[in-house]
N, C-alpha and C. Protein backbone atom coordinates (compact mmCIF):
# COMPACT_ATOMS: atom_id res chain seq x y z
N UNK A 1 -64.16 152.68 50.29
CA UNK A 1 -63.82 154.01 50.76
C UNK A 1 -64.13 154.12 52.25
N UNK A 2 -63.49 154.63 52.96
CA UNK A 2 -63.66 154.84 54.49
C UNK A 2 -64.50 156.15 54.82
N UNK A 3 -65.77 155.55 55.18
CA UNK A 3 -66.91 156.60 56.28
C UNK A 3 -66.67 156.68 57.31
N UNK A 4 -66.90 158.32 57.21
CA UNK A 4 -66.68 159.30 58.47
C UNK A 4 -68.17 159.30 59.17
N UNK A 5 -67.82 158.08 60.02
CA UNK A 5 -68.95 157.97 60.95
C UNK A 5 -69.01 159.05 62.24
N UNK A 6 -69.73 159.30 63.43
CA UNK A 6 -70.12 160.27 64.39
C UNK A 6 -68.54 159.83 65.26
N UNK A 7 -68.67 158.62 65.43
CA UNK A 7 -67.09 158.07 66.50
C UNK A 7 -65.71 158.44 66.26
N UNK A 8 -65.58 157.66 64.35
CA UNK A 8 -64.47 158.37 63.81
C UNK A 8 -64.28 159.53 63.49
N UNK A 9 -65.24 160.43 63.29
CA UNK A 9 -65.19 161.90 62.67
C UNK A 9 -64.75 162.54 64.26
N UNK A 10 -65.12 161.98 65.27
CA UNK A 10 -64.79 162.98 66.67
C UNK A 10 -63.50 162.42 66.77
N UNK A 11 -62.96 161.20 66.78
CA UNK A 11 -61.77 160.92 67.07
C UNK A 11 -60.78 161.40 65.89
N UNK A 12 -60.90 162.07 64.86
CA UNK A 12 -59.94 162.17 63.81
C UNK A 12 -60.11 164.10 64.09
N UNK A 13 -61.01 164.42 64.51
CA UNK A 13 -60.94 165.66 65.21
C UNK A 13 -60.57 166.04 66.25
N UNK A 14 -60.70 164.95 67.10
CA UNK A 14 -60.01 165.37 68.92
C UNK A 14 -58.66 164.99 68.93
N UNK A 15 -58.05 163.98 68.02
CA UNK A 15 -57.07 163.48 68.35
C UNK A 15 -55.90 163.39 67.21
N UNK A 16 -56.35 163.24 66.02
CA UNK A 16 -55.63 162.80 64.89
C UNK A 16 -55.09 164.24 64.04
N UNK A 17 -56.35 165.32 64.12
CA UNK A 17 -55.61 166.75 63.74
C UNK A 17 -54.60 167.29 64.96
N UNK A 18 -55.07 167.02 65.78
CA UNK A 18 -54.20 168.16 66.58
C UNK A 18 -52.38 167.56 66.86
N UNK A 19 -52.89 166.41 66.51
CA UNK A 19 -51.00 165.65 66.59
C UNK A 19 -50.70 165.99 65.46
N UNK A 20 -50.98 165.68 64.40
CA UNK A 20 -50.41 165.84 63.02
C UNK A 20 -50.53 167.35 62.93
N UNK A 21 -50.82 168.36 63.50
CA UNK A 21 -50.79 169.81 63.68
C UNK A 21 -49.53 170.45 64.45
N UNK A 22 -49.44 169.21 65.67
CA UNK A 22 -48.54 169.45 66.73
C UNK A 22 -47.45 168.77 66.11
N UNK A 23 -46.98 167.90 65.34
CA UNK A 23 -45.72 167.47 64.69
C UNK A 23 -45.78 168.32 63.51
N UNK A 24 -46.05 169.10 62.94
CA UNK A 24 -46.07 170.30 61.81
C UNK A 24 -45.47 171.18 62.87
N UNK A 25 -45.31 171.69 63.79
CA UNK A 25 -45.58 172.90 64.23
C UNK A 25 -43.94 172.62 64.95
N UNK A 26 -43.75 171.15 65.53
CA UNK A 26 -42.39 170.88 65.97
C UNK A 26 -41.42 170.56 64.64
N UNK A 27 -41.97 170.69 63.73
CA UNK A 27 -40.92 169.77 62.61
C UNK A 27 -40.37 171.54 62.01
N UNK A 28 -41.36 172.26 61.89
CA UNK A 28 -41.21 173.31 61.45
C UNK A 28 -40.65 174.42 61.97
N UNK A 29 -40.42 174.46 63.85
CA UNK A 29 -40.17 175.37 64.59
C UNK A 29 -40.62 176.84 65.09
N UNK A 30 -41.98 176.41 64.70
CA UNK A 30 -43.64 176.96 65.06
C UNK A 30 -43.08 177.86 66.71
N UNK A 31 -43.26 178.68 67.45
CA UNK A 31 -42.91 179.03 68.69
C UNK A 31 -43.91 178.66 69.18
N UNK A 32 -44.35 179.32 70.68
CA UNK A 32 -44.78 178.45 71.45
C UNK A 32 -46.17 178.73 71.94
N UNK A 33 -46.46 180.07 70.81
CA UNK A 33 -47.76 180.66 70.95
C UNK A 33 -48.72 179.62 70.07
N UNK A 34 -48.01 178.93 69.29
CA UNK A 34 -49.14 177.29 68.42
C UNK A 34 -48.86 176.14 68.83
N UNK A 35 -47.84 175.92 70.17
CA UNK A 35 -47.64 174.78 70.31
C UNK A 35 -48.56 174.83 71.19
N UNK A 36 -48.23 175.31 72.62
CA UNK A 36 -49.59 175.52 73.57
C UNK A 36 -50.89 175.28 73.32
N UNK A 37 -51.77 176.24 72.23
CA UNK A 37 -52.68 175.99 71.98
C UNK A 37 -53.36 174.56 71.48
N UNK A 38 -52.02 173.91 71.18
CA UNK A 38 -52.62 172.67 70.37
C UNK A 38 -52.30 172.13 71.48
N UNK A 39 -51.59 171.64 72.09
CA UNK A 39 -51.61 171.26 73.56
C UNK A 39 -52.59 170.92 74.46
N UNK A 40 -53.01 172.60 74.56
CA UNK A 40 -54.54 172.19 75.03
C UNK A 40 -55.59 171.68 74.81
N UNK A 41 -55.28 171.78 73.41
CA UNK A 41 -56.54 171.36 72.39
C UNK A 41 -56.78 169.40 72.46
N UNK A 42 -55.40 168.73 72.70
CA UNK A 42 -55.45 167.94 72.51
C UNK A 42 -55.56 166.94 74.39
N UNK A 43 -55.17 167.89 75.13
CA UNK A 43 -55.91 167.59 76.15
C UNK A 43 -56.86 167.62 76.92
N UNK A 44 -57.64 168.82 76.80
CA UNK A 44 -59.33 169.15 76.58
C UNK A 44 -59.92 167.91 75.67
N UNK A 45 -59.37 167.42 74.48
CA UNK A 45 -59.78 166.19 73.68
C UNK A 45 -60.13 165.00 74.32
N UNK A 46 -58.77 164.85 75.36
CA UNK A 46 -58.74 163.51 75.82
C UNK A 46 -59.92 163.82 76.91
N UNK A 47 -59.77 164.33 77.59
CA UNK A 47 -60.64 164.83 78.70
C UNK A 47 -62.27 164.36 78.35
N UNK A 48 -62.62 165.47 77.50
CA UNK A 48 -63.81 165.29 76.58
C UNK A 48 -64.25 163.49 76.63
N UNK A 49 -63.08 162.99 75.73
CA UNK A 49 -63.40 161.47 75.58
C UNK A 49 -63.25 160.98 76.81
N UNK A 50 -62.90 161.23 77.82
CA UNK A 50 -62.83 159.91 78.77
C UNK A 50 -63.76 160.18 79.73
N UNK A 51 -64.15 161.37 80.17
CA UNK A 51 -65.24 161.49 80.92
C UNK A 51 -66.85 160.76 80.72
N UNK A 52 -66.93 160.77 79.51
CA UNK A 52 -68.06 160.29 79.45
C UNK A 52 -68.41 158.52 79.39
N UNK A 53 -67.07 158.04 79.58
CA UNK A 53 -67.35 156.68 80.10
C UNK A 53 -66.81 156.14 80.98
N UNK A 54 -66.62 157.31 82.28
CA UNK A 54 -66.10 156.97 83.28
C UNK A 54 -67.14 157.35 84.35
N UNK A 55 -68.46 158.35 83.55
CA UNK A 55 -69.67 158.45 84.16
C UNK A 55 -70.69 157.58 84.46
N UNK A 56 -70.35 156.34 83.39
CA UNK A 56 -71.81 155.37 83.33
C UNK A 56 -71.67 154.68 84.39
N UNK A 57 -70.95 154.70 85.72
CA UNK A 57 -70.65 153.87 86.84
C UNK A 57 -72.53 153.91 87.54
């Protein structure tokens, strides 16, 4: 069975809901008051993740 470790549980939250949210929302024809938001959501995500190992310089 696959554990939801601290790494995978943030990456299946920063990255894996909000696409599979954001292809629900385009498949379905969602307007643009839920696309946006997930949008952001999923670039605040990336953000989140990359900053912190672009700090250890």
């Amino acid at each position: 069975m696959l554990e939801l470790t601290g790494k995978r549980m943030i990456f299946l939250f920063t990255v894996v809901f909000p696409l599979l949210f954001l292809a629900a929302a385009v498949l379905l024809g969602s307007g643009i008051c839920i696309v946006l938001p997930l949008m952001i959501w999923i670039g605040i995500a990336i953000v989140m993740l990359y900053l912190p190992t672009t700090s250890k310089d």
